[in-house]
C-alpha atoms as a PDB file:
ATOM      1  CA  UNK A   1     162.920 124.800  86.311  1.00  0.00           C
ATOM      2  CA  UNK A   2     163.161 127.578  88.482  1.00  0.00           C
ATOM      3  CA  UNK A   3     165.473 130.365  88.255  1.00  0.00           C
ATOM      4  CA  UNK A   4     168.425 129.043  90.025  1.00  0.00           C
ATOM      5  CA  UNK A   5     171.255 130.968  88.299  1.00  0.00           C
ATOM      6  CA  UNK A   6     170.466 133.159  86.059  1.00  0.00           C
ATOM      7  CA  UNK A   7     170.064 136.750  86.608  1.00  0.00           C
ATOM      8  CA  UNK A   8     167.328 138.773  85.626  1.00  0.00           C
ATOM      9  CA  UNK A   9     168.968 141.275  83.553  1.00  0.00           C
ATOM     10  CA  UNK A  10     171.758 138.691  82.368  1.00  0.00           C
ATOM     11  CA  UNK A  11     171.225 138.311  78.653  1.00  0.00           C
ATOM     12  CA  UNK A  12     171.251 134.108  77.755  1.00  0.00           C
ATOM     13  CA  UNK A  13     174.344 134.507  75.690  1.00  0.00           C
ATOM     14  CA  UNK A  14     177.481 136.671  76.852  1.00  0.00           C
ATOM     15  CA  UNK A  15     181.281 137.524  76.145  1.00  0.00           C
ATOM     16  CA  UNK A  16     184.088 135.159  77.164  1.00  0.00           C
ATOM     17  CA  UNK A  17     184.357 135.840  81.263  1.00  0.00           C
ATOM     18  CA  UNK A  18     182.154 133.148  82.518  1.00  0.00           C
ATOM     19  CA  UNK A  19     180.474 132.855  79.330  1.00  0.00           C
ATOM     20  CA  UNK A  20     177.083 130.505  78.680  1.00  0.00           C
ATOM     21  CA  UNK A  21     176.208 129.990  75.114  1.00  0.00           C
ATOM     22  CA  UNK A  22     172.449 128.917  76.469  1.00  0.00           C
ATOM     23  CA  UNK A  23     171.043 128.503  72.253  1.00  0.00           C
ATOM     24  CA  UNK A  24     173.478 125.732  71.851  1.00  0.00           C
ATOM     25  CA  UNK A  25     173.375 123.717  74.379  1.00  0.00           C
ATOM     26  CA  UNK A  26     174.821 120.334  73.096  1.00  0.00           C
ATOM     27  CA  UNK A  27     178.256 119.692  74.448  1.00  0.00           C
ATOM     28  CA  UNK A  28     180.719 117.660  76.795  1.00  0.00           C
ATOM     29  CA  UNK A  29     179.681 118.001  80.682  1.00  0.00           C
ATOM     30  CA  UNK A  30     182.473 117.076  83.532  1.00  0.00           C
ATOM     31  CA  UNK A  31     182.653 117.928  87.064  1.00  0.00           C
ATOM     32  CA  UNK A  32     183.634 116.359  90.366  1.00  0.00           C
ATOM     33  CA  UNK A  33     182.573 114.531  93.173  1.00  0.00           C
ATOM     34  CA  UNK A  34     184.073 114.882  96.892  1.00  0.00           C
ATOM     35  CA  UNK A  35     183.494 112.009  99.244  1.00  0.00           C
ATOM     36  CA  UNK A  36     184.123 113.011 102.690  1.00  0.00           C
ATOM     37  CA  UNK A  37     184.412 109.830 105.231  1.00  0.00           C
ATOM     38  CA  UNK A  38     184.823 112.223 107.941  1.00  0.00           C
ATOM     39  CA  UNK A  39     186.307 116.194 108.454  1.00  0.00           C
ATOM     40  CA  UNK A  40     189.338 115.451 109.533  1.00  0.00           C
ATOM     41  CA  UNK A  41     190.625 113.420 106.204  1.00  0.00           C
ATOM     42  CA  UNK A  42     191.086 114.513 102.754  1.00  0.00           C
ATOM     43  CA  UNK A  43     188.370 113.394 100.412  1.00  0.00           C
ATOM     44  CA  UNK A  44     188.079 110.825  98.170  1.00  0.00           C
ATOM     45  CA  UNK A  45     187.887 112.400  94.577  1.00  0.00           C
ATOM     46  CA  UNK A  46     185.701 111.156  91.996  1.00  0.00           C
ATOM     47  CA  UNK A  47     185.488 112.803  88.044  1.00  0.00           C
ATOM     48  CA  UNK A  48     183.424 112.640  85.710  1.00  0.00           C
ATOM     49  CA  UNK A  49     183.086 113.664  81.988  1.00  0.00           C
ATOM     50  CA  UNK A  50     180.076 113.058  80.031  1.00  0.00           C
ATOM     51  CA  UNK A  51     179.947 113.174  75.922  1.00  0.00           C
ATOM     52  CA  UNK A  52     176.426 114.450  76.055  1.00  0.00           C
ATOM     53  CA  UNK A  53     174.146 116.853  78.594  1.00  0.00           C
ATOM     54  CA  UNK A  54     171.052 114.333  78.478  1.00  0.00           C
ATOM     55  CA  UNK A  55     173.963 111.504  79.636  1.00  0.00           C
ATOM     56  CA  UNK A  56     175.148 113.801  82.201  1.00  0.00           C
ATOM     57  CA  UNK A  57     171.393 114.321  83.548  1.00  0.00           C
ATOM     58  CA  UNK A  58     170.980 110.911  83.694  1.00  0.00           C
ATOM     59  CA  UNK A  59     174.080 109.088  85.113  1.00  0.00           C
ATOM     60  CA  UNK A  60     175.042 111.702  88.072  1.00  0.00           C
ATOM     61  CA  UNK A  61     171.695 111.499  90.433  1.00  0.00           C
ATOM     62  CA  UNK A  62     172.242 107.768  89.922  1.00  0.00           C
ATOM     63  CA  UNK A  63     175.868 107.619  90.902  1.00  0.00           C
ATOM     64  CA  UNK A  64     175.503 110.167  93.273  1.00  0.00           C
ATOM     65  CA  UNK A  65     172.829 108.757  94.854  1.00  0.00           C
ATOM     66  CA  UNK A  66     174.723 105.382  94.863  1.00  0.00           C
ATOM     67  CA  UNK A  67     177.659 106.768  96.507  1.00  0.00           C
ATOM     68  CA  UNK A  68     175.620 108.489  99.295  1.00  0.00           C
ATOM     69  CA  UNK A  69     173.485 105.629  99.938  1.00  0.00           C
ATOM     70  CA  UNK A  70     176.187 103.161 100.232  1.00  0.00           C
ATOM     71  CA  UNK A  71     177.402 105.392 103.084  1.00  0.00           C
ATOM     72  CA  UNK A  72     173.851 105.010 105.132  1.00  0.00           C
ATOM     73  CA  UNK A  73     172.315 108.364 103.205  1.00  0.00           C
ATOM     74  CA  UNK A  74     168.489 109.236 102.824  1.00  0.00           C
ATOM     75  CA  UNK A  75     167.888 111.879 100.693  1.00  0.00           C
ATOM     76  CA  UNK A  76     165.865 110.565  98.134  1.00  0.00           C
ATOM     77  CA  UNK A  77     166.590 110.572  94.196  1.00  0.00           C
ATOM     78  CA  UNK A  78     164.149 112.831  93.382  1.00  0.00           C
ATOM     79  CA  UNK A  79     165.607 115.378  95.510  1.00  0.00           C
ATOM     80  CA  UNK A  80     168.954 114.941  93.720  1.00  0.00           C
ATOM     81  CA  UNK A  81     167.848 114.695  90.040  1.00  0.00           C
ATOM     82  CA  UNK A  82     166.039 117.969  90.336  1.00  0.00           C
ATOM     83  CA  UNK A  83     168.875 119.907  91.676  1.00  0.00           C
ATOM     84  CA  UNK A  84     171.444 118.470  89.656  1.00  0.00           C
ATOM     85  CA  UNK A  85     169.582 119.299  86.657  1.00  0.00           C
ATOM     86  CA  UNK A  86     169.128 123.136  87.548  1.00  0.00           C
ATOM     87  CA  UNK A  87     172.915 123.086  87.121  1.00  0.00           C
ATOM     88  CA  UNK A  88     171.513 123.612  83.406  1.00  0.00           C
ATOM     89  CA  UNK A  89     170.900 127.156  84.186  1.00  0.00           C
ATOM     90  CA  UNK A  90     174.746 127.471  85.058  1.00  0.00           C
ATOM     91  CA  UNK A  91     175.583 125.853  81.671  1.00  0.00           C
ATOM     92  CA  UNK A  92     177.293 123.312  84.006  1.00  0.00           C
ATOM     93  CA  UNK A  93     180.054 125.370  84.688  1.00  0.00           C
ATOM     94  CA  UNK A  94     183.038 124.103  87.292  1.00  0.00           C
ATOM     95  CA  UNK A  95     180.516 121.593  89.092  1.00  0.00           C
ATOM     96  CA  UNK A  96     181.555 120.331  92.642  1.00  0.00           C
ATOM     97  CA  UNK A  97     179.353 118.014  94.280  1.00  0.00           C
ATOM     98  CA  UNK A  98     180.138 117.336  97.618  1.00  0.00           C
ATOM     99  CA  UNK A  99     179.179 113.867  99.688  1.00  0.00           C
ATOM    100  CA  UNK A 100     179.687 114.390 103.817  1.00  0.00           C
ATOM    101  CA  UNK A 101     177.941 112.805 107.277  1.00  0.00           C
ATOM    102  CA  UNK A 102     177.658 109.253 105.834  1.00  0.00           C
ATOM    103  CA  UNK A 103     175.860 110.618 102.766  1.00  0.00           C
ATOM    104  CA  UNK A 104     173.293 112.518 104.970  1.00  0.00           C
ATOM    105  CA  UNK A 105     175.224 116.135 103.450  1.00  0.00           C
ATOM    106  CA  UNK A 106     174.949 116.764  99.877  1.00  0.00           C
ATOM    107  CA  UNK A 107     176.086 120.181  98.379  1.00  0.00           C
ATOM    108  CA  UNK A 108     176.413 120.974  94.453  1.00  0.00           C
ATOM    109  CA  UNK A 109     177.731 123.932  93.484  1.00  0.00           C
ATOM    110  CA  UNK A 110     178.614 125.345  89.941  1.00  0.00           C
ATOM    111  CA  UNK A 111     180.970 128.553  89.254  1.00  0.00           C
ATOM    112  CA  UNK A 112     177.609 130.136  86.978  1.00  0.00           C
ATOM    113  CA  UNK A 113     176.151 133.550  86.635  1.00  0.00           C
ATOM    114  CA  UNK A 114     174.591 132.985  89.826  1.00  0.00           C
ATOM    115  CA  UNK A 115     171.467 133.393  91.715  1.00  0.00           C
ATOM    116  CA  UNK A 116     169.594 136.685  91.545  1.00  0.00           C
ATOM    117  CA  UNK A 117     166.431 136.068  93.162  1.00  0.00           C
ATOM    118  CA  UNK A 118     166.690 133.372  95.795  1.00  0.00           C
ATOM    119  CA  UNK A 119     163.427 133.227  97.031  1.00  0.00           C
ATOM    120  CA  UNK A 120     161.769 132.909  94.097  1.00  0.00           C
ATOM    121  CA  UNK A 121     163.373 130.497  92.910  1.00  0.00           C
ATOM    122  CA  UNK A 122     161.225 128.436  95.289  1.00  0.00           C
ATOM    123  CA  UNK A 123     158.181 129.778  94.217  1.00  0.00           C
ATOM    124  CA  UNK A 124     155.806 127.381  91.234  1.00  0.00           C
ATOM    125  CA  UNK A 125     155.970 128.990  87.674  1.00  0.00           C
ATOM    126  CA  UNK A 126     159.246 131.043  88.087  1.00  0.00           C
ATOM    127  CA  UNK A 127     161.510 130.346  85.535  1.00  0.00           C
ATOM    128  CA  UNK A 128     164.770 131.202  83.513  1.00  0.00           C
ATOM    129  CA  UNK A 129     164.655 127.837  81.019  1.00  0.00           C
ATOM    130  CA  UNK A 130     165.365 129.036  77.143  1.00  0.00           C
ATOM    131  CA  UNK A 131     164.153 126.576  75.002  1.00  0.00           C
ATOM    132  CA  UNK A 132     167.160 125.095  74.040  1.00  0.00           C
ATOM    133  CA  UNK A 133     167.474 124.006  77.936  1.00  0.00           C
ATOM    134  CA  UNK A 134     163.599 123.014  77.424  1.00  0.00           C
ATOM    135  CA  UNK A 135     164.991 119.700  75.425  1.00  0.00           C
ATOM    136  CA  UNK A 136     166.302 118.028  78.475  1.00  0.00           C
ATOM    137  CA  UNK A 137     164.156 119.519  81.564  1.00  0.00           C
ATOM    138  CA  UNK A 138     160.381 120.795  82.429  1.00  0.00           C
ATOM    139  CA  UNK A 139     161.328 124.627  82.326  1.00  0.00           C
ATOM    140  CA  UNK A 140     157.978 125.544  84.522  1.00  0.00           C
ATOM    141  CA  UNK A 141     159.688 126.023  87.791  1.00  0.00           C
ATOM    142  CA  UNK A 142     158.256 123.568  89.241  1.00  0.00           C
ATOM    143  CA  UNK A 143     161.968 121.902  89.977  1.00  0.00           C
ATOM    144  CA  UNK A 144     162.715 123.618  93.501  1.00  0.00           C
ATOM    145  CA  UNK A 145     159.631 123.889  94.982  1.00  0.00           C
ATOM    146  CA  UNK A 146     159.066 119.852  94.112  1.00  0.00           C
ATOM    147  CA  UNK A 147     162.588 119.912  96.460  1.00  0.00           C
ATOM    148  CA  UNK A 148     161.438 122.092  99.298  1.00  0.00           C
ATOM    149  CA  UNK A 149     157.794 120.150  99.637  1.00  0.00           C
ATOM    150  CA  UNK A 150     160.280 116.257  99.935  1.00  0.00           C
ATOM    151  CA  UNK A 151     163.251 116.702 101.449  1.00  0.00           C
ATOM    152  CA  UNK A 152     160.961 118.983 104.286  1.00  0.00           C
ATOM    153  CA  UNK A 153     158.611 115.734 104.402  1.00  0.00           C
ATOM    154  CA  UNK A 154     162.121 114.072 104.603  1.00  0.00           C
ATOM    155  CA  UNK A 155     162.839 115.449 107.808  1.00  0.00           C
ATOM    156  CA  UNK A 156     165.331 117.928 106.234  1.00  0.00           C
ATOM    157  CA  UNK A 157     166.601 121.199 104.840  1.00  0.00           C
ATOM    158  CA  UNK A 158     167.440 123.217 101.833  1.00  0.00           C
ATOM    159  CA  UNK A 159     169.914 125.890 102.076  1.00  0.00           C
ATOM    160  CA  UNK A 160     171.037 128.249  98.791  1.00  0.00           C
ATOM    161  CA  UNK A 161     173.797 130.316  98.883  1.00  0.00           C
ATOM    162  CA  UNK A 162     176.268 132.511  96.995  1.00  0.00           C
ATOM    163  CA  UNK A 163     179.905 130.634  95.925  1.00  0.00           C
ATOM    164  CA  UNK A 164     183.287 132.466  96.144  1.00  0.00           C
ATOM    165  CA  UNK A 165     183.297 134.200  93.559  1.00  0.00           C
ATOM    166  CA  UNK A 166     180.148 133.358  91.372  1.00  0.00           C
ATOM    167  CA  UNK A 167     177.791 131.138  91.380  1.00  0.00           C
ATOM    168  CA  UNK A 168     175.401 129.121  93.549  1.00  0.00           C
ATOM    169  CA  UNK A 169     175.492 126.445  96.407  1.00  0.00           C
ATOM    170  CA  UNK A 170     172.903 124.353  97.355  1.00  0.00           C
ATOM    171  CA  UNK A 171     173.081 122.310 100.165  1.00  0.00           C
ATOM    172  CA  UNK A 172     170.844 119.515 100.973  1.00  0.00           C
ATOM    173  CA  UNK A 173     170.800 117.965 104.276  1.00  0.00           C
ATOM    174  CA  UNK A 174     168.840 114.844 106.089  1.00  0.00           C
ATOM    175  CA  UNK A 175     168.314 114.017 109.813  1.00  0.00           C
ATOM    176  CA  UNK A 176     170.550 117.187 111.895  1.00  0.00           C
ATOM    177  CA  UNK A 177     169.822 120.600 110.722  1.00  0.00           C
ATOM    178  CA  UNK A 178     172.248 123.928 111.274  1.00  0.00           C
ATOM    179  CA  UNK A 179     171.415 125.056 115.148  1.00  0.00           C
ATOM    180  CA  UNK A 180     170.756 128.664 115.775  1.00  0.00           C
ATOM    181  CA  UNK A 181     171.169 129.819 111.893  1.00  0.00           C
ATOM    182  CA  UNK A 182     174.454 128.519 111.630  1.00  0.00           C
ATOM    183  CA  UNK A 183     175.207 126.138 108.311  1.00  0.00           C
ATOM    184  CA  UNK A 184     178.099 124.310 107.109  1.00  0.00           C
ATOM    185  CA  UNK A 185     178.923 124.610 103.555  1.00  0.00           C
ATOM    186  CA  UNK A 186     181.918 124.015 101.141  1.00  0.00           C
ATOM    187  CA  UNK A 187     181.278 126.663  98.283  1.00  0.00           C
ATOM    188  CA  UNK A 188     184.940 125.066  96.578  1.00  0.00           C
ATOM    189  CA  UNK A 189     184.269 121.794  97.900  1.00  0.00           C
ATOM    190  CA  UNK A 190     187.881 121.511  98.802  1.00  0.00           C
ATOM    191  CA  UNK A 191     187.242 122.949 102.142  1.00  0.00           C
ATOM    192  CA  UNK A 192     184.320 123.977 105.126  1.00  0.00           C
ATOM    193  CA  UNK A 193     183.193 127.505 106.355  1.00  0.00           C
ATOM    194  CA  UNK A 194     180.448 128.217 108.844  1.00  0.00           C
ATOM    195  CA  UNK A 195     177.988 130.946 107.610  1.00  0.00           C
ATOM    196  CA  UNK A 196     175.818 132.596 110.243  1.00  0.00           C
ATOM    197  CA  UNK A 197     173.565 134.075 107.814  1.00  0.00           C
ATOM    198  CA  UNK A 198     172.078 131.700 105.328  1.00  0.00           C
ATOM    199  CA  UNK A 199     170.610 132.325 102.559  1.00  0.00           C
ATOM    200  CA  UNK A 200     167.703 130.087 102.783  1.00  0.00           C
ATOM    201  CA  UNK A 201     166.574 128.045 105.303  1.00  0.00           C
ATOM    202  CA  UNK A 202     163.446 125.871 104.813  1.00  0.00           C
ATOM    203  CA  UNK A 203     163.169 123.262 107.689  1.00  0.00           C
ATOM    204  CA  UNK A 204     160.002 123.126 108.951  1.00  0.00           C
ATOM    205  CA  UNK A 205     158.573 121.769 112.731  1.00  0.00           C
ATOM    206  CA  UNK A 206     160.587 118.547 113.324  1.00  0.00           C
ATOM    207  CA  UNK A 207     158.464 117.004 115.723  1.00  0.00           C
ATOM    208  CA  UNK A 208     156.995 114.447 113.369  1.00  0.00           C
ATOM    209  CA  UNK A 209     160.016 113.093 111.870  1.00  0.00           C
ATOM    210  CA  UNK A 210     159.399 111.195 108.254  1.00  0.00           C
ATOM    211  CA  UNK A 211     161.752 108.720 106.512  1.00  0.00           C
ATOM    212  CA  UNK A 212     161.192 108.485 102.674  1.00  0.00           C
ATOM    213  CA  UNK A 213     163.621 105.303 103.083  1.00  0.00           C
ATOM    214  CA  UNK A 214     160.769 103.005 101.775  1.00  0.00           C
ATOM    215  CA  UNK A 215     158.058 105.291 100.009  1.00  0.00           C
ATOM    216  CA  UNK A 216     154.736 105.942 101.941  1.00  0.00           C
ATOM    217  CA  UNK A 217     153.174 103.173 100.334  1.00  0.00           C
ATOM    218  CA  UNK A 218     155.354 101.217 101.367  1.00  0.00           C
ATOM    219  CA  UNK A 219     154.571 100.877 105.020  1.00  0.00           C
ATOM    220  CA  UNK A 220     151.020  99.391 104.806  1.00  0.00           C
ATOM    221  CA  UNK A 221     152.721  96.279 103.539  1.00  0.00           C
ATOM    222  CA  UNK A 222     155.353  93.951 105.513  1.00  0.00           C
ATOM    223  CA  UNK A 223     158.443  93.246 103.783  1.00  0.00           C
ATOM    224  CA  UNK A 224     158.670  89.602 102.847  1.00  0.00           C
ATOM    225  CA  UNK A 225     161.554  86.885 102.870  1.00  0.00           C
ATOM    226  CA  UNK A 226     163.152  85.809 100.329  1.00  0.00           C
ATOM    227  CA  UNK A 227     161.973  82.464 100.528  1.00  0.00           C
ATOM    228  CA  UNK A 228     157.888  83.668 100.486  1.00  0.00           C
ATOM    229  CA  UNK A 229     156.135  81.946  97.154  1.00  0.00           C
ATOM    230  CA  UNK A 230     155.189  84.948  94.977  1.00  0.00           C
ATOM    231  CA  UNK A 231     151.386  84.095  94.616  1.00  0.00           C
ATOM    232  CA  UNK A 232     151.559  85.610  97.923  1.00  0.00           C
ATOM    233  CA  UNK A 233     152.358  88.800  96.888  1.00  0.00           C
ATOM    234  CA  UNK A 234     149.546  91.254  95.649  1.00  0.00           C
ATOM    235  CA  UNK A 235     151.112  94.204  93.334  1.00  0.00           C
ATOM    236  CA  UNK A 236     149.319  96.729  91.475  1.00  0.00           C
ATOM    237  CA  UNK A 237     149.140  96.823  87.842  1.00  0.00           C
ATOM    238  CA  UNK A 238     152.184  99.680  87.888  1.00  0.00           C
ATOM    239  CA  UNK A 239     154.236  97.469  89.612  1.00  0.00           C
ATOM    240  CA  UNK A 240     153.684  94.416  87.562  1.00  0.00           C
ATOM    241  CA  UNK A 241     154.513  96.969  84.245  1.00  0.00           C
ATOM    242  CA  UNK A 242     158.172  98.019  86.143  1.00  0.00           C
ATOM    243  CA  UNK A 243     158.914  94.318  86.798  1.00  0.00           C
ATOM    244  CA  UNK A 244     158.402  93.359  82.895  1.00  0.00           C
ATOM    245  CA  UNK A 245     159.978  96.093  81.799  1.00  0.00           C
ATOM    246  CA  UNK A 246     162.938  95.522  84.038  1.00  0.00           C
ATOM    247  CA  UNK A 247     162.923  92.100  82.389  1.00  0.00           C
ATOM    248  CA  UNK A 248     163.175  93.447  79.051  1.00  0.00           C
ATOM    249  CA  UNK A 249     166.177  95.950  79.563  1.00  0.00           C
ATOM    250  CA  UNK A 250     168.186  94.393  82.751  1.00  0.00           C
ATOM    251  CA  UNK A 251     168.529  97.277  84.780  1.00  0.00           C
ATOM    252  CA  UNK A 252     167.127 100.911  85.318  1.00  0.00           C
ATOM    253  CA  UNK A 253     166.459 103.869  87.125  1.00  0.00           C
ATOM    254  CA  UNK A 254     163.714 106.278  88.103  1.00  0.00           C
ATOM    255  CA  UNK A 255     164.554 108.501  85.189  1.00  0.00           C
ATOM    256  CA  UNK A 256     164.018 105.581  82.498  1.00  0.00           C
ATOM    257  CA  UNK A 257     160.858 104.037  83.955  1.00  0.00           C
ATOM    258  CA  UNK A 258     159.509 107.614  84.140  1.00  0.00           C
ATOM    259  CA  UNK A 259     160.144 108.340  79.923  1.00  0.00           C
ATOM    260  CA  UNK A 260     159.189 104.033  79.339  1.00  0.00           C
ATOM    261  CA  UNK A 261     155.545 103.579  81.195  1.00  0.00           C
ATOM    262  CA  UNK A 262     154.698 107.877  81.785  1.00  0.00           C
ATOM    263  CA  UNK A 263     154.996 107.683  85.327  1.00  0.00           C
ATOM    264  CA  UNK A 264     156.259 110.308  86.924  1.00  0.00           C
ATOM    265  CA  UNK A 265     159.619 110.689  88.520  1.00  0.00           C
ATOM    266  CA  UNK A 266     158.854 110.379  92.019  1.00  0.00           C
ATOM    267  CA  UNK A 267     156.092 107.888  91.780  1.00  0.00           C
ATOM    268  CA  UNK A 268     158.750 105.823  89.738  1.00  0.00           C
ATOM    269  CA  UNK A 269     161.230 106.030  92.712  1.00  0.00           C
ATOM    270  CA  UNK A 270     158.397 104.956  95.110  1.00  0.00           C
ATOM    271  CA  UNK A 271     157.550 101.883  93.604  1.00  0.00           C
ATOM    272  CA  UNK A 272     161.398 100.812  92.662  1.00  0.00           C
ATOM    273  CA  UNK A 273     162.089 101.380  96.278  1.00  0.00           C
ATOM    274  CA  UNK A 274     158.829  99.568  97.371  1.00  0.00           C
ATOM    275  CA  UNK A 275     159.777  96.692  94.979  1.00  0.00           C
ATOM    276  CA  UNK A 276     163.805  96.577  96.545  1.00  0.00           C
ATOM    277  CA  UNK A 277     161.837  95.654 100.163  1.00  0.00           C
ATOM    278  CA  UNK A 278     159.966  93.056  98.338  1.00  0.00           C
ATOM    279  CA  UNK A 279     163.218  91.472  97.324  1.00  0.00           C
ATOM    280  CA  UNK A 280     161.936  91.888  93.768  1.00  0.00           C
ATOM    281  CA  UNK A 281     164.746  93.977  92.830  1.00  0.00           C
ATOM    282  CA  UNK A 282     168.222  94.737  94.222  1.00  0.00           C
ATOM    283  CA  UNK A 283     170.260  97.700  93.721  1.00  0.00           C
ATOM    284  CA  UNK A 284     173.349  97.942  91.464  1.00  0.00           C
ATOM    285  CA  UNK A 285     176.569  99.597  92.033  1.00  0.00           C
ATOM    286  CA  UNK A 286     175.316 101.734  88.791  1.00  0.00           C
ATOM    287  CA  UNK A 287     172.658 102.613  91.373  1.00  0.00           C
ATOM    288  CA  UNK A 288     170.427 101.449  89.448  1.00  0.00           C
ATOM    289  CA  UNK A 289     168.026  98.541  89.912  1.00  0.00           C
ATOM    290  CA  UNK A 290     167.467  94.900  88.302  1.00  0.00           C
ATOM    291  CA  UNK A 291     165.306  92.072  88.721  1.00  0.00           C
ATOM    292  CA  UNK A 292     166.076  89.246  91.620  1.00  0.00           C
ATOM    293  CA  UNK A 293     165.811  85.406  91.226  1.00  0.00           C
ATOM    294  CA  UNK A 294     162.925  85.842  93.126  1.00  0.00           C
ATOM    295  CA  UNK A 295     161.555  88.827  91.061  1.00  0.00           C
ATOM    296  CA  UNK A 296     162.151  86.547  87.856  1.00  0.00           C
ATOM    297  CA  UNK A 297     160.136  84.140  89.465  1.00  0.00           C
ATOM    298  CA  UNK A 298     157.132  85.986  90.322  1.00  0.00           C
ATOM    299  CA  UNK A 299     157.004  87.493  86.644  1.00  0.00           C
ATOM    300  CA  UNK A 300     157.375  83.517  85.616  1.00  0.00           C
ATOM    301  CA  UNK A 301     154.327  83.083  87.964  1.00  0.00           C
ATOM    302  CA  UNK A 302     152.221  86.190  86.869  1.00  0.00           C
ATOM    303  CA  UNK A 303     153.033  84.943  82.963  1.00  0.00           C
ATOM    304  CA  UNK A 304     151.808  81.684  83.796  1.00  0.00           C
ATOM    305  CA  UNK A 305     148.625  82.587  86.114  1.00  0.00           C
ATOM    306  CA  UNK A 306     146.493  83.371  83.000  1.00  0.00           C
END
C-alpha cells in the first residue's frame, strides 16, 4: 500500500510515545465511528473492537459502508476498503471515522506516525508495507492511487491532511467538492475546522459527472421486476459463480468473493451491485449481500436448464 503514515526515516519499531511494534502485528483493533445527521447535533457514536486485524479489515468497510449508504451515500466500497486498510501503516492507532452529508463525507483518521511524503503516496509502487503488514494487504502501493483513479470517476475528491497532533486525515467526499481551496475536516472527529490550505486536492473537471451507484456494466442492461421469469435473464459465467456461491455461504461481501472465485475487489463489487438491481440479491444490515427468492429461483432454473 502506499506510504500513508510512515515516515521515511522512522524506524518500523520505536520506544513507548506513539509506539508501533510493525514485526508483530497480531493484536486487538478498536476505534470509533461518528454519525453526523446534520452539524448542528451531536453525533451518533458507534465502537468497535475487533479480536483480530484481518477481522477488523474485513467487517469496518462493510459496516461503514452500510451506515453511509443507508443515509443516501455513494462512495463506493472499494474506495473505503483501501483506505481503511492503510490505517495498517498507523498500527491502527486512535481510529476515528467520521460519517457526515447523508453519508456523502467520509473522513478516517488515526493518531500514527504520520504522513511524510503526501504526494507520493499517490504515486504506483511507493510503499512503506513490512512484511508482517504484507499478511493482510498488497504492500505495492497500488492502494491510493486505485482511490484517486474511482472516487475521481465518482465525481469526487480525496483530500490528506495532517491531525492535531500526529497523524493523518483522509477525507473522502462524493457529489459537492470544497469551493475556492477551502475543505471541511474533523481531524478529532469530535468537532469541524475549515482549512484553506489543503493538503491534497485531486478533483478533476466535473463537467461529466459519473455515478458508480450501479457499476458501468450495469447500465447497458434494464433493471427487471421482481416478478420477470429468470430464463429471461442472461448473466455471465462470473455472475452465475457469485450467485452459487452466495447459495453455499448465505451472505457475503466484496472482500470474500474476491479471496473465494480470484476476482478482484472492485470487479467483485461491480457485479454484487449489478446483481442487487437484478433483484438477485438484497443488501443486509451487515452490509453485506444474500440471495433473494427470486435469486434462489433463477439458480433453481440454471440447475435445472442442463
Amino acid at each position: 500500500m502506499p506510504d500513508l503514515h510512515i515516515p521515511e526515516n522512522q524506524p518500523a519499531s520505536h520506544d513507548r510515545e506513539g509506539s508501533c511494534n510493525y514485526p508483530e502485528l497480531e493484536r486487538s483493533v478498536s476505534g470509533r465511528i461518528a454519525v453526523y445527521d446534520n452539524l448542528r447535533s451531536i453525533p451518533r457514536i458507534i465502537d468497535f473492537d475487533y479480536e483480530t486485524i484481518s477481522f477488523f479489515l474485513d467487517e469496518v468497510p462493510q459496516k461503514v459502508y452500510s451506515i453511509s449508504h443507508s443515509l443516501g451515500g455513494k462512495i463506493p466500497y472499494t474506495i473505503l476498503k483501501e483506505v481503511i486498510e492503510n490505517l495498517i501503516h498507523a498500527d491502527f492507532q486512535d481510529i476515528i471515522i467520521t460519517i457526515m452529508d447523508e453519508g456523502n463525507h467520509i473522513i478516517i483518521s488515526d493518531q500514527g506516525p504520520g504522513v511524510s511524503d503526501k504526494d507520493k503516496a499517490f504515486l504506483p509502487g511507493y510503499t512503506s508495507a513490512t512484511s508482517s503488514m504484507k499478511k493482510y494487504i498488497r504492500g505495492v502501493g497500488s492502494g491510493l492511487p486505485i482511490v484517486k483513479e474511482t472516487i475521481v470517476f465518482s465525481g469526487g475528491s480525496i483530500d490528506i491532511g495532517n491531525n492535531i497532533k500526529k497523524g493523518t486525515v483522509v477525507s473522502l467526499r462524493i457529489g459537492d467538492l470544497p469551493v475556492n481551496g477551502i475543505k471541511i475536516s474533523a481531524p478529532d472527529g469530535s468537532g469541524l475546522s475549515l482549512s484553506k490550505d489543503p493538503s491534497i486536492v485531486l478533483a478533476e473537471d466535473q463537467k461529466n459527472e459519473i455515478s458508480l451507484k450501479i457499476g458501468p456494466s450495469t447500465k447497458m442492461h434494464k433493471v427487471i421486476s421482481e416478478t420477470e421469469n429468470p430464463e429471461s435473464l442472461n448473466l455471465s459465467i462470473r455472475q452465475k459463480k457469485i450467485l452459487s456461491l452466495m447459495l453455499e455461504l448465505d451472505e457475503m461481501g466484496p472482500a470474500r468473493i474476491a479471496k473465494e472465485l480470484g476476482f478482484s475487489l472492485s470487479t467483485s463489487y461491480r457485479e454484487l451491485i449489478f446483481l442487487e438491481n437484478l433483484k438477485l440479491l438484497t443488501l443486509t444490515d451487515s452490509g453485506k449481500r444474500r440471495l433473494t427468492p427470486k435469486g434462489k429461483k433463477y439458480l433453481e432454473y440454471y440447475s435445472n436448464s442442463f
